[in-house]
C-alpha atoms as a PDB file:
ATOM      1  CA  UNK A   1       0.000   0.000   0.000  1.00  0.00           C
ATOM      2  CA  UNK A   2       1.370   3.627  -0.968  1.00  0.00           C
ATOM      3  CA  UNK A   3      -0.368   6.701   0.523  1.00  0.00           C
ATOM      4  CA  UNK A   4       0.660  10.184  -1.495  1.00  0.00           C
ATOM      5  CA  UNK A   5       0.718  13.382   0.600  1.00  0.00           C
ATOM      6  CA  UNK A   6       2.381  16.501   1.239  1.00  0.00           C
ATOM      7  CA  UNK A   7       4.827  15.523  -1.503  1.00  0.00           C
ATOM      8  CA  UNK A   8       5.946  11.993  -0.303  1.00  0.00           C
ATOM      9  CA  UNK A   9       4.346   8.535  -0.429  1.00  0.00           C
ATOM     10  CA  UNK A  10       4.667   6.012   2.056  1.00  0.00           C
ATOM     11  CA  UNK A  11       5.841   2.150   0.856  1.00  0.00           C
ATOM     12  CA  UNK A  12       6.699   0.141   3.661  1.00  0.00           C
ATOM     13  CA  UNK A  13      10.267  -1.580   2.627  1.00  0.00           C
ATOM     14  CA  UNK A  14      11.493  -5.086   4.295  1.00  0.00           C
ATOM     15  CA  UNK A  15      10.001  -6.068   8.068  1.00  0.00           C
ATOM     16  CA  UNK A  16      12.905  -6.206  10.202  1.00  0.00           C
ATOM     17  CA  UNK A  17      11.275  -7.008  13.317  1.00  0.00           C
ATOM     18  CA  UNK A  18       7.986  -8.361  13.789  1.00  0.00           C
ATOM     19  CA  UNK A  19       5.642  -6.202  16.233  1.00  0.00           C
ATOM     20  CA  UNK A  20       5.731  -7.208  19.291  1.00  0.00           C
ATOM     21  CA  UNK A  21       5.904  -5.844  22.651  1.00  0.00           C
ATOM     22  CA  UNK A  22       9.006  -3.907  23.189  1.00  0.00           C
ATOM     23  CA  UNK A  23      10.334  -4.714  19.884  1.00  0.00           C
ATOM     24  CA  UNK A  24      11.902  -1.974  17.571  1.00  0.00           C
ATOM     25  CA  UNK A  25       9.185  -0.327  14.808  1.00  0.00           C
ATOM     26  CA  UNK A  26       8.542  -1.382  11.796  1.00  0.00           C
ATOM     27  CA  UNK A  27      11.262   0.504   9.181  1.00  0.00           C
ATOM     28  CA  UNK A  28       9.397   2.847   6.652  1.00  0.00           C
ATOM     29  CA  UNK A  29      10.928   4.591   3.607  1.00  0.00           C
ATOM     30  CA  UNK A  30       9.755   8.004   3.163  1.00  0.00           C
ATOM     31  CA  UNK A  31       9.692   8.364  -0.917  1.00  0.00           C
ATOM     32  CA  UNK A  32       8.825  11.350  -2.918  1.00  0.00           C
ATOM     33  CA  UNK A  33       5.513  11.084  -4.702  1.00  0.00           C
ATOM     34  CA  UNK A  34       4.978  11.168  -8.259  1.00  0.00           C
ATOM     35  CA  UNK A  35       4.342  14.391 -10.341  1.00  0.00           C
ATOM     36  CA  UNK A  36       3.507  16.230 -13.249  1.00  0.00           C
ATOM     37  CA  UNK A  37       3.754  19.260 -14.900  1.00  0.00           C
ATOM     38  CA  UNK A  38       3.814  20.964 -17.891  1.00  0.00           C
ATOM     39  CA  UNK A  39       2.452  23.602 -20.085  1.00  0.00           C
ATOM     40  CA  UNK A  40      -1.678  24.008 -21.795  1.00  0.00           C
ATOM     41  CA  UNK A  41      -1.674  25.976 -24.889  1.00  0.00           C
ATOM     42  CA  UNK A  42      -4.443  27.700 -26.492  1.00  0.00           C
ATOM     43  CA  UNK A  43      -6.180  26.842 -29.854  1.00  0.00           C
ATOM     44  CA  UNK A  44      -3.750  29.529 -31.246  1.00  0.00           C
ATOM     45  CA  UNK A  45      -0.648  28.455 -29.842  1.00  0.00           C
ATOM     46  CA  UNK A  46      -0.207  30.793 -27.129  1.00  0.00           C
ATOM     47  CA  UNK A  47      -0.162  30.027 -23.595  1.00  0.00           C
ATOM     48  CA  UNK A  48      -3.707  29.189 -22.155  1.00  0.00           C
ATOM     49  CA  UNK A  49      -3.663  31.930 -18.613  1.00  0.00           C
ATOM     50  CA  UNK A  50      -5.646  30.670 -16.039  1.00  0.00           C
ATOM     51  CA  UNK A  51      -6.861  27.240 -17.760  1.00  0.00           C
ATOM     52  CA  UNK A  52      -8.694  25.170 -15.410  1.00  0.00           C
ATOM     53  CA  UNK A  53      -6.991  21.622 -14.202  1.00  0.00           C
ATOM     54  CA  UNK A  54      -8.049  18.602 -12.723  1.00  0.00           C
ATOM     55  CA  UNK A  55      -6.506  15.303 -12.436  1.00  0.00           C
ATOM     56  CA  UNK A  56      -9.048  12.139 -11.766  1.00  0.00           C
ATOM     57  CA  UNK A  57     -11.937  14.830 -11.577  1.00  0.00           C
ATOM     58  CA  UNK A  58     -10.426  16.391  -8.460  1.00  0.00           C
ATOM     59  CA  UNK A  59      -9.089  20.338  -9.367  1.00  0.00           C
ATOM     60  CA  UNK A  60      -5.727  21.229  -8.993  1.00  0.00           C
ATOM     61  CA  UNK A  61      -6.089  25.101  -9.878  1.00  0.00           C
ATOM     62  CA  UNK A  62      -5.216  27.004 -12.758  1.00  0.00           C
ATOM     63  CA  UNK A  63      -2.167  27.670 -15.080  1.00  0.00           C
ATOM     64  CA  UNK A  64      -0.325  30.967 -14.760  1.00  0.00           C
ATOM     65  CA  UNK A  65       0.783  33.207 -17.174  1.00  0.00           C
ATOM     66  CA  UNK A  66       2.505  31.636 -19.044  1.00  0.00           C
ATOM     67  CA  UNK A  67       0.259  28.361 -19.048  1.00  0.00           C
ATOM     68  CA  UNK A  68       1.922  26.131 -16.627  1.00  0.00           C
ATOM     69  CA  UNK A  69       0.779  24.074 -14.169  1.00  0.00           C
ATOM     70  CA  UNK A  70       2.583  21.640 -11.761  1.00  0.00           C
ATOM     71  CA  UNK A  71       0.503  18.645  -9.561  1.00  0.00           C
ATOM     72  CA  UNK A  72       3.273  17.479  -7.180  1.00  0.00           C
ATOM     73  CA  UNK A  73       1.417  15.306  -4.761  1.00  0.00           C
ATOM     74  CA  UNK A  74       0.411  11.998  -6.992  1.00  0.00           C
ATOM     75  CA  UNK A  75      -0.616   8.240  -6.276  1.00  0.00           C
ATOM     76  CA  UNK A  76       1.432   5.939  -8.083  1.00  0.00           C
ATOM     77  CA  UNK A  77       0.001   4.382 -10.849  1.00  0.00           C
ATOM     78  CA  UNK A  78      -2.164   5.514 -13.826  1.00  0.00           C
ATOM     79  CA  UNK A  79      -4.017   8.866 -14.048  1.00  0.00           C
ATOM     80  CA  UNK A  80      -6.517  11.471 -16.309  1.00  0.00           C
ATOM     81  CA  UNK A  81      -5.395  15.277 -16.661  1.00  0.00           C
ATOM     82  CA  UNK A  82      -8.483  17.545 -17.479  1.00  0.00           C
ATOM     83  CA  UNK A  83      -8.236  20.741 -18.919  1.00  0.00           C
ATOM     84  CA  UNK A  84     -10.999  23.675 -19.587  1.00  0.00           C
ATOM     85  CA  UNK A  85     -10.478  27.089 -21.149  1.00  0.00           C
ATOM     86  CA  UNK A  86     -12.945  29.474 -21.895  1.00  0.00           C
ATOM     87  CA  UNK A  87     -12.857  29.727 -25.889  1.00  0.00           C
ATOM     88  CA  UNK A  88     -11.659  26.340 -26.104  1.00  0.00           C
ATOM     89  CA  UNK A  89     -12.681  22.542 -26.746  1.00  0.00           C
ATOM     90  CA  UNK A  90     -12.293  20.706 -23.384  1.00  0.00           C
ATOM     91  CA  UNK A  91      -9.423  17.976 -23.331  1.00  0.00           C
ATOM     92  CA  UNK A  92      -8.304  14.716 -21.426  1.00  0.00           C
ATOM     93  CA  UNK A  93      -4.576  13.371 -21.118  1.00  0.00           C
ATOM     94  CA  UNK A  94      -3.747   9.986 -20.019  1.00  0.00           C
ATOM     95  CA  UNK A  95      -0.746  10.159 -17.599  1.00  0.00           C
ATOM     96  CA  UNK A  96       0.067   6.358 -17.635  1.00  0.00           C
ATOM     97  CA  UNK A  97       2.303   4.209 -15.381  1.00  0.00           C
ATOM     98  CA  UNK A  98       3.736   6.933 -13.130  1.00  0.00           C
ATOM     99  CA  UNK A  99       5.941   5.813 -10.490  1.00  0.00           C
ATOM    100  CA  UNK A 100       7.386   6.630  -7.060  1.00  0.00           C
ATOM    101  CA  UNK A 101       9.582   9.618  -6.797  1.00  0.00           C
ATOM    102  CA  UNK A 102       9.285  10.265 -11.076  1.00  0.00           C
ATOM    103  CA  UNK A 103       8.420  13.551 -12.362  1.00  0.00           C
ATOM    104  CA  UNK A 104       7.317  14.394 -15.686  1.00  0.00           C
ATOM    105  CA  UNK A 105       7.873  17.563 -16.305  1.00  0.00           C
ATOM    106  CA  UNK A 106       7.424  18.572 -19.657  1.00  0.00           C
ATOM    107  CA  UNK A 107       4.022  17.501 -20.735  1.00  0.00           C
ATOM    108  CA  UNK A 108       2.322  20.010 -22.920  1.00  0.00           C
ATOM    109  CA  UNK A 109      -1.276  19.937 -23.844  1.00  0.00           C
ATOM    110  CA  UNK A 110      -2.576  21.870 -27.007  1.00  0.00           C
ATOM    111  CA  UNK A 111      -6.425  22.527 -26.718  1.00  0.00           C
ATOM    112  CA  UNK A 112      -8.864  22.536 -29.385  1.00  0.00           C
ATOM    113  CA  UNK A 113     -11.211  25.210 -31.330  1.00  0.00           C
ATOM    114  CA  UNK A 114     -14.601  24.297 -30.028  1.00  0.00           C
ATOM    115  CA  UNK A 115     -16.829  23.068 -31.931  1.00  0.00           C
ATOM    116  CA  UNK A 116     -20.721  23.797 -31.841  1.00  0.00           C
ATOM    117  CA  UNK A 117     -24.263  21.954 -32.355  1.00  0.00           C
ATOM    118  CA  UNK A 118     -27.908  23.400 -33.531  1.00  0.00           C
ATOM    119  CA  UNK A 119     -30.756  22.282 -34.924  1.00  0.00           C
ATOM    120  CA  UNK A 120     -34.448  22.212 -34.621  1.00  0.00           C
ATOM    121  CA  UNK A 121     -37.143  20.054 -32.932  1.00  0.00           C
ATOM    122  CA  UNK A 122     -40.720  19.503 -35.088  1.00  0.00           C
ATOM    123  CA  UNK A 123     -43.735  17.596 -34.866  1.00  0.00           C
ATOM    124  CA  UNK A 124     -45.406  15.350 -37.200  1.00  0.00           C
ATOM    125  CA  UNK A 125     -47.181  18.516 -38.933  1.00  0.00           C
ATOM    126  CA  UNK A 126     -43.234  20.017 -39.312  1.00  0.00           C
ATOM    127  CA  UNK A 127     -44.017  22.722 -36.714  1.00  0.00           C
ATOM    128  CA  UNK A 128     -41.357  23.687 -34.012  1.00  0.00           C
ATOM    129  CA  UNK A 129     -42.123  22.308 -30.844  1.00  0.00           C
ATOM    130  CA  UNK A 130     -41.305  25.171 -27.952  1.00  0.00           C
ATOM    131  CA  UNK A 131     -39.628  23.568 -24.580  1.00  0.00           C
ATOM    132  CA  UNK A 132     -38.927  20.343 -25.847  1.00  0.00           C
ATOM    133  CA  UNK A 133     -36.253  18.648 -23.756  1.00  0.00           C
ATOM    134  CA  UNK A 134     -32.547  18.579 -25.663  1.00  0.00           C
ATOM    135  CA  UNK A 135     -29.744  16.144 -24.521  1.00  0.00           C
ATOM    136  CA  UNK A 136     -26.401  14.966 -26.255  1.00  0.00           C
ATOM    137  CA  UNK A 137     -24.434  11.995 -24.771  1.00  0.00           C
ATOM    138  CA  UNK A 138     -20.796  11.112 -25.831  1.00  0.00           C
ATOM    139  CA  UNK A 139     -20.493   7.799 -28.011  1.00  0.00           C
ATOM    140  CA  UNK A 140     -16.913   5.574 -28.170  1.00  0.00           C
ATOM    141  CA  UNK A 141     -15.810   3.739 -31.117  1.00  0.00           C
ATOM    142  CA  UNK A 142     -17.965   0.774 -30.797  1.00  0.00           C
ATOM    143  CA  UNK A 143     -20.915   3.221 -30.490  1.00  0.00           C
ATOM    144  CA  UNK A 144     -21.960   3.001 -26.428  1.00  0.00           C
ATOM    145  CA  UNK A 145     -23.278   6.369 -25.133  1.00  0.00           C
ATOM    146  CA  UNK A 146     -22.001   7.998 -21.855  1.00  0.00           C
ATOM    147  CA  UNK A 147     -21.999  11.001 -20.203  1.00  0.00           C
ATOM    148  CA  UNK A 148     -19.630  14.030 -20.816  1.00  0.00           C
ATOM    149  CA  UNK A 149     -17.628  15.009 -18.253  1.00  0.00           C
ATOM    150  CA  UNK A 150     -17.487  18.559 -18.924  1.00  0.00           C
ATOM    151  CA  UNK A 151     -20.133  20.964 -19.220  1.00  0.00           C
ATOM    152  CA  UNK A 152     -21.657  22.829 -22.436  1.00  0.00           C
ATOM    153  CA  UNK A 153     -22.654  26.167 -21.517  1.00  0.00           C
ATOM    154  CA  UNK A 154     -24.769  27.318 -18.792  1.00  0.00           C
ATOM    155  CA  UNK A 155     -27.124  24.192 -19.086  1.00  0.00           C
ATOM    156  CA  UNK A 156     -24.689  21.670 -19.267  1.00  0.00           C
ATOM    157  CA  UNK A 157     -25.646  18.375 -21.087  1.00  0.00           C
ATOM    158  CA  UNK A 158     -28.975  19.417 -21.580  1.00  0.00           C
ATOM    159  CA  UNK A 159     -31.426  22.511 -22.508  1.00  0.00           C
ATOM    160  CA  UNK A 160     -34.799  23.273 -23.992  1.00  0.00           C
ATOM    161  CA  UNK A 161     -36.072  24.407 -27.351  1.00  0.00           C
ATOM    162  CA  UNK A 162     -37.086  28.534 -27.875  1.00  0.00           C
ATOM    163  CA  UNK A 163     -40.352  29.274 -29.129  1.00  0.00           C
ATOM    164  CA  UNK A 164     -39.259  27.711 -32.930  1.00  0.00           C
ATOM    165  CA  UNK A 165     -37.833  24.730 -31.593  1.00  0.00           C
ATOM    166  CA  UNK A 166     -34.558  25.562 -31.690  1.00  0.00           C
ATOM    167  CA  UNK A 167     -31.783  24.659 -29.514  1.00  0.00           C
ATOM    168  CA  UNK A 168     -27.909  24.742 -29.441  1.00  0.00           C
ATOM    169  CA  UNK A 169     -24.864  23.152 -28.017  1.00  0.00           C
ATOM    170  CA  UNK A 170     -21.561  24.712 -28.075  1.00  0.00           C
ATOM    171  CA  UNK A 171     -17.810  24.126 -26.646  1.00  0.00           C
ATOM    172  CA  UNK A 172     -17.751  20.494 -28.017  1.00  0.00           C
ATOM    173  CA  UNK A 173     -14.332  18.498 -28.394  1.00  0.00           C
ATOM    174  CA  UNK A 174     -14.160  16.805 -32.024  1.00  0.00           C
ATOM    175  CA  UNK A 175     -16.137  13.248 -31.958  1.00  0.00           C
ATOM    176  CA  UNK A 176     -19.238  11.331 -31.888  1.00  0.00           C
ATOM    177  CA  UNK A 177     -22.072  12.729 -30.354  1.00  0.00           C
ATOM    178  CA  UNK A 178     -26.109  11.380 -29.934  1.00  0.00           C
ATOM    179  CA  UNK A 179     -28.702  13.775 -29.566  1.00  0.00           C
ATOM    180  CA  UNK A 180     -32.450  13.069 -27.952  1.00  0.00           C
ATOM    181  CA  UNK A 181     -35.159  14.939 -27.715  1.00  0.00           C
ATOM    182  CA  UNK A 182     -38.672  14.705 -25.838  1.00  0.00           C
ATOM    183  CA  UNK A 183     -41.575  15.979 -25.110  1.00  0.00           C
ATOM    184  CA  UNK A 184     -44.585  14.914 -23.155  1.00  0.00           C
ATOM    185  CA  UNK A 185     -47.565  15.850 -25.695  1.00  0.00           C
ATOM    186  CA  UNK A 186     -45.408  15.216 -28.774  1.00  0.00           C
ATOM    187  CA  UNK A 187     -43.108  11.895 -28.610  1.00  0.00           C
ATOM    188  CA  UNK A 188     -39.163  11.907 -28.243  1.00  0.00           C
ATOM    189  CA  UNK A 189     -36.879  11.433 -31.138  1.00  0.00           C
ATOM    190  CA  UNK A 190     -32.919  10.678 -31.696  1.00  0.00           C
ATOM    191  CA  UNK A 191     -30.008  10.867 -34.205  1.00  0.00           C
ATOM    192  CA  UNK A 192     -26.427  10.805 -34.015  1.00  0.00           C
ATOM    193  CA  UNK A 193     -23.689  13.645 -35.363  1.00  0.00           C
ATOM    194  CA  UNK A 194     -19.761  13.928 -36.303  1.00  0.00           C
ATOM    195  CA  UNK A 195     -17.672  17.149 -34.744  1.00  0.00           C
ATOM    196  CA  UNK A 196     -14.490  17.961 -36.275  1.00  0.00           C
ATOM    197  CA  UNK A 197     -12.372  20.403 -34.443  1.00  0.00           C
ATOM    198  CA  UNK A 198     -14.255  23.813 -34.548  1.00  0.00           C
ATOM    199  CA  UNK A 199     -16.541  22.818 -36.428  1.00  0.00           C
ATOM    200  CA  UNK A 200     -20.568  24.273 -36.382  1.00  0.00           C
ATOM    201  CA  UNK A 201     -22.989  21.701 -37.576  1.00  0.00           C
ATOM    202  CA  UNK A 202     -26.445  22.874 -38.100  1.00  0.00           C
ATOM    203  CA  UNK A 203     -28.305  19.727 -38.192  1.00  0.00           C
ATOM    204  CA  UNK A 204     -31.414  18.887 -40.400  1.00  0.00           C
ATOM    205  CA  UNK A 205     -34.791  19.104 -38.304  1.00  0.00           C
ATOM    206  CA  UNK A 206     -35.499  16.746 -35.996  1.00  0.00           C
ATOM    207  CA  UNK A 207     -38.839  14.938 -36.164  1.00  0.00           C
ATOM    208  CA  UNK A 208     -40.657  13.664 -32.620  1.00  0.00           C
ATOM    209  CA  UNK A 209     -42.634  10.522 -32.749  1.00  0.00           C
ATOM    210  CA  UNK A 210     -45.751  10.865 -30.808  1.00  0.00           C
ATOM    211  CA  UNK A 211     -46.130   8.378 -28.610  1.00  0.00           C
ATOM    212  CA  UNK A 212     -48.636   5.476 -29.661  1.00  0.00           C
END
């Protein structure tokens, strides 16, 4: 068992003496815990000031001004770097296989241009449906949905259709993407899109199927 903290991690070496009353304590290496730094750069190129981090979903502040960021106090073993900028596509890192006292210090993460999704929800007539629930899920390669881990706009992973029926997603990373829609009165409907990087796809309307 290793425990990570305040810069060191604890792996208990060879017993010496077994516990047992009077007997001398266990002997305990003290070895410095795994890190990582590095630099985030903008979709431009240019350092990305004050980019948001997190590493397993757990913040670890910003980068500075010139878009670095150091996490110094690391488990062993594998990890996920997060990173979120304002005007930019949100990105993941694997940090793989990091052991005790190692320090990487020169990863550097490149974001994307954002991309953006619209459309519009209709009925069977072909008029806009107004407040029609809106949700996208993530899809891998072999097509399973799951939830994104970062948030689009205000609403996050959902929103509802304006008086037309239209709705829009934006701040997407380049990939696969599934879009459903509902409504009570007027059925629920689905179809799945492509993102490239910074890319806005207006999507054809969306037809609900009322419910039977």
């Amino acid at each position: 068992m290793s425990v990570a903290g305040n810069d060191l991690a604890c792996e208990p070496t060879e017993v010496l003496h077994e516990a047992a009353a009077g007997a001398a304590p266990k002997e305990v290496k003290l070895s410095k815990a795994p890190s990582v730094a590095g630099r985030i750069l903008d979709p431009h190129g240019l350092p990305a000031v004050g980019a948001f981090l997190a590493v397993d979903g757990l913040g670890i502040g910003a980068t500075d001004t010139e878009g670095r960021f150091a996490s110094r106090s690391l488990a062993p073993g594998d990890h996920v770097l997060s990173v979120q900028l304002r005007g930019a596509a949100p990105a993941s890192v694997r940090v793989d296989g990091l052991r005790l006292g190692e320090a990487r210090e020169e990863l550097t993460v490149r974001l994307m241009a954002p991309a953006s999704l619209s459309g519009r929800i209709i009925d069977s007539k072909g008029i806009g449906v107004a407040g029609a629930r809106v949700k996208f899920e993530c899809l891998d390669a072999d097509g399973n949905a799951y939830s994104p881990w970062w948030e689009s706009g205000p609403t996050g992973d959902r929103t509802e259709t304006d008086a037309e029926g239209r709705f829009r997603f934006e701040g997407f990373p380049p990939g696969m993407y599934r879009l459903e829609a509902r409504s009570r009165a007027r059925g629920r409907a689905s179809q799945d899109a492509s993102l490239s990087e910074g890319q806005s796809l207006q999507l054809p309307d969306l037809r609900l199927e009322e419910p039977r």
